[in-house]
C-alpha atoms as a PDB file:
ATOM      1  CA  UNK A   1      29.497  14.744 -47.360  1.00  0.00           C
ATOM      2  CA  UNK A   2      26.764  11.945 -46.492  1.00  0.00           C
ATOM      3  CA  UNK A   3      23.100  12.381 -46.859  1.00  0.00           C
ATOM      4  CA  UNK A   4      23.046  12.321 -42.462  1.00  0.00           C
ATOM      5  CA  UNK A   5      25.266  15.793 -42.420  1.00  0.00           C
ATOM      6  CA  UNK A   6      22.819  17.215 -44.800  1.00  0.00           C
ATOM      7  CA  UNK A   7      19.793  16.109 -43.911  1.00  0.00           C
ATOM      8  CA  UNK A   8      19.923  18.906 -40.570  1.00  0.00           C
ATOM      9  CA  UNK A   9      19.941  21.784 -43.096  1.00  0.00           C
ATOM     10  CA  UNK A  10      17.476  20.306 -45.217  1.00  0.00           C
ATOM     11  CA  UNK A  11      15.080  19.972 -42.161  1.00  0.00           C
ATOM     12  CA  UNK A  12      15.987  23.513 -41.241  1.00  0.00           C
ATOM     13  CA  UNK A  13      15.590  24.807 -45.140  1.00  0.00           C
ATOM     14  CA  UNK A  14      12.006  23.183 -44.823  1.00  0.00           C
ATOM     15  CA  UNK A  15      10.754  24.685 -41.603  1.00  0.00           C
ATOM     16  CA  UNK A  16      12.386  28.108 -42.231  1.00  0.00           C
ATOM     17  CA  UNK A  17       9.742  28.229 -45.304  1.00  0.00           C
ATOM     18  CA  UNK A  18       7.024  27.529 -43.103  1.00  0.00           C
ATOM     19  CA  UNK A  19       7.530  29.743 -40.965  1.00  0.00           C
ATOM     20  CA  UNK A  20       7.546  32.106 -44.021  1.00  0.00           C
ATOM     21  CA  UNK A  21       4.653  30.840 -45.770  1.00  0.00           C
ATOM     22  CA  UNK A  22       3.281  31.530 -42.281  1.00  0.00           C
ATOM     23  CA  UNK A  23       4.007  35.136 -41.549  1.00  0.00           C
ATOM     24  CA  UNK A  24       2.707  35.426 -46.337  1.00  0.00           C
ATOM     25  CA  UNK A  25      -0.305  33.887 -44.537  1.00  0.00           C
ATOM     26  CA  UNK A  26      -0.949  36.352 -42.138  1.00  0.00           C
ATOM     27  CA  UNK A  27      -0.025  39.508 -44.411  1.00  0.00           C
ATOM     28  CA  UNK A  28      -2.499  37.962 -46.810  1.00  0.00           C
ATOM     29  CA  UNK A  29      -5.478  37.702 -44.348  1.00  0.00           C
ATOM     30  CA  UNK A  30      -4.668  40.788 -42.554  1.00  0.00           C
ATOM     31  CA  UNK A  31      -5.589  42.286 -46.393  1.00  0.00           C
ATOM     32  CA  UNK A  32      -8.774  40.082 -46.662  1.00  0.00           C
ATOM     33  CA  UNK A  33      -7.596  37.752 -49.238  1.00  0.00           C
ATOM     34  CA  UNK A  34      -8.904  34.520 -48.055  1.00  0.00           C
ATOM     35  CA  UNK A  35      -8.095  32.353 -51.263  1.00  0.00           C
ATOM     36  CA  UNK A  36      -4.809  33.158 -51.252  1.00  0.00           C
ATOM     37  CA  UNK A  37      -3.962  33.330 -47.378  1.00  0.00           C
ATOM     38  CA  UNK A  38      -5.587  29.457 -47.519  1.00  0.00           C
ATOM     39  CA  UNK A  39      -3.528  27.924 -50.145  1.00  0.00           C
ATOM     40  CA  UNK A  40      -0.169  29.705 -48.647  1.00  0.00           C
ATOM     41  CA  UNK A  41      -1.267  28.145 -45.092  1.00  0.00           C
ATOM     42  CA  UNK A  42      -1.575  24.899 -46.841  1.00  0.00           C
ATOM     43  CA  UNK A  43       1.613  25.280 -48.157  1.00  0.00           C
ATOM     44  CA  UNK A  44       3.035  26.170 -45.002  1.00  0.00           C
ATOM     45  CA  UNK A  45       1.783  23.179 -43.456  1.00  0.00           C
ATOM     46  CA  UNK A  46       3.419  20.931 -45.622  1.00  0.00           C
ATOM     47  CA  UNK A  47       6.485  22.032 -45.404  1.00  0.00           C
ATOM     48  CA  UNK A  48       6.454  22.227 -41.976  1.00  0.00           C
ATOM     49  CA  UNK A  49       5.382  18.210 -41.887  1.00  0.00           C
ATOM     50  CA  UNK A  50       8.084  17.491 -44.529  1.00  0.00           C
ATOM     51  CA  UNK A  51      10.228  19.107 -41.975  1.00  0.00           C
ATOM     52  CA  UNK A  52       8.877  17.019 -38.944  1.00  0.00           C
ATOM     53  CA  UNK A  53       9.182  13.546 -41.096  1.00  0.00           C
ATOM     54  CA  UNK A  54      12.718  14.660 -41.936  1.00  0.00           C
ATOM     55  CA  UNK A  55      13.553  15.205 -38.110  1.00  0.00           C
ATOM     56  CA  UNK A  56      12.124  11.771 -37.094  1.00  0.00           C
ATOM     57  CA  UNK A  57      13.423   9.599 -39.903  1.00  0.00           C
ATOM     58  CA  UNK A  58      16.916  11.281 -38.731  1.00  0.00           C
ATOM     59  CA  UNK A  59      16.057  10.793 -35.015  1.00  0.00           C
ATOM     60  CA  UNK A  60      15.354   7.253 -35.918  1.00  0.00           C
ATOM     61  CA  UNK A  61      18.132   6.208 -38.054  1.00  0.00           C
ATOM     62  CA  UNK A  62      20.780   8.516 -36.764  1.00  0.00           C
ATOM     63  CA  UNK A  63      19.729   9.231 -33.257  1.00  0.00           C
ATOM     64  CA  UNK A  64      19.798  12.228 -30.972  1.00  0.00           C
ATOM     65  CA  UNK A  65      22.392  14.882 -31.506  1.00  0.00           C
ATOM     66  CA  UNK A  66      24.922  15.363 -28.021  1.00  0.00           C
ATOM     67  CA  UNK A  67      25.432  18.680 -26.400  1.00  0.00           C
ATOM     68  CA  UNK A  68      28.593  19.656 -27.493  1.00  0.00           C
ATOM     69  CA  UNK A  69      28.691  23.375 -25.553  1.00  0.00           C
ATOM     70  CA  UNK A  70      30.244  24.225 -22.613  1.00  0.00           C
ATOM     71  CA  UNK A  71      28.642  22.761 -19.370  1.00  0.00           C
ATOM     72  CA  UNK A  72      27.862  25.425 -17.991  1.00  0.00           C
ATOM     73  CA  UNK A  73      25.106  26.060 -20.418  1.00  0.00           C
ATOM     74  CA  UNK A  74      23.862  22.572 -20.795  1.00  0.00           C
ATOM     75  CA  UNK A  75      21.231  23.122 -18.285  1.00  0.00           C
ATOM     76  CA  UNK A  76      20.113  26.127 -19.556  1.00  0.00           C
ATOM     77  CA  UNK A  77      19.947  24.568 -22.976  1.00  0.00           C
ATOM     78  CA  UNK A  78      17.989  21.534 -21.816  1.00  0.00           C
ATOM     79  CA  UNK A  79      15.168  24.068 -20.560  1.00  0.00           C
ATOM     80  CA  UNK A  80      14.830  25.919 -23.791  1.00  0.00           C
ATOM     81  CA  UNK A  81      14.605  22.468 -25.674  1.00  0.00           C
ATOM     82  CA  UNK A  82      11.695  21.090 -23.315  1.00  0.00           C
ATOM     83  CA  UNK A  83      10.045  24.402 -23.420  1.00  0.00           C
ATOM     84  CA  UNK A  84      10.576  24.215 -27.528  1.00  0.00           C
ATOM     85  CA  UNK A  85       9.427  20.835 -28.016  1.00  0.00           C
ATOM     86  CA  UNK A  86       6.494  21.015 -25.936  1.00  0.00           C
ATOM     87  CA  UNK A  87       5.587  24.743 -27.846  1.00  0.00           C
ATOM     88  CA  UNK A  88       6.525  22.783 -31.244  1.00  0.00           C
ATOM     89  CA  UNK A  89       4.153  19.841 -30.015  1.00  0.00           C
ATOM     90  CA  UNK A  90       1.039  22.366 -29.499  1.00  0.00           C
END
């Protein structure tokens, strides 16, 4: 298997923790530690930028992925990915 194939699930490992680190983050300020709630933010955001340099580097080097589902849900999937990116991008 070559680093390309792998580098998707890396991205994915990444981001998943984020959003993990995200939802420790909120349990933690919901119970008034700040400190803590802080540094697991922190941590969030970095893996969630290791994740986005991941992404591009493959986007650059590799390129985009092609649809390969049925076409009758191409269009549908082309809506969810604008409305994703542009969500991901705020």
């Amino acid at each position: 298997m070559d680093a390309y194939n792998v580098l998707p699930a890396i991205s994915t490992s990444f981001i998943a923790i984020s959003a993990i680190l995200v939802a420790i983050g909120w349990a933690l300020i919901l119970k008034k530690k700040r400190e803590a709630h802080q540094k697991v933010m922190i941590w969030a955001a970095v893996t969630a930028l290791i994740f986005f340099i991941i992404y591009l580097a493959r986007t650059i080097f590799v390129g985009n992925t092609e649809w390969g589902g049925p076409d009758s849900l191409k269009t549908v999937y082309l809506i969810f990915l604008l409305f994703h990116i542009v969500l991901a991008t705020v």
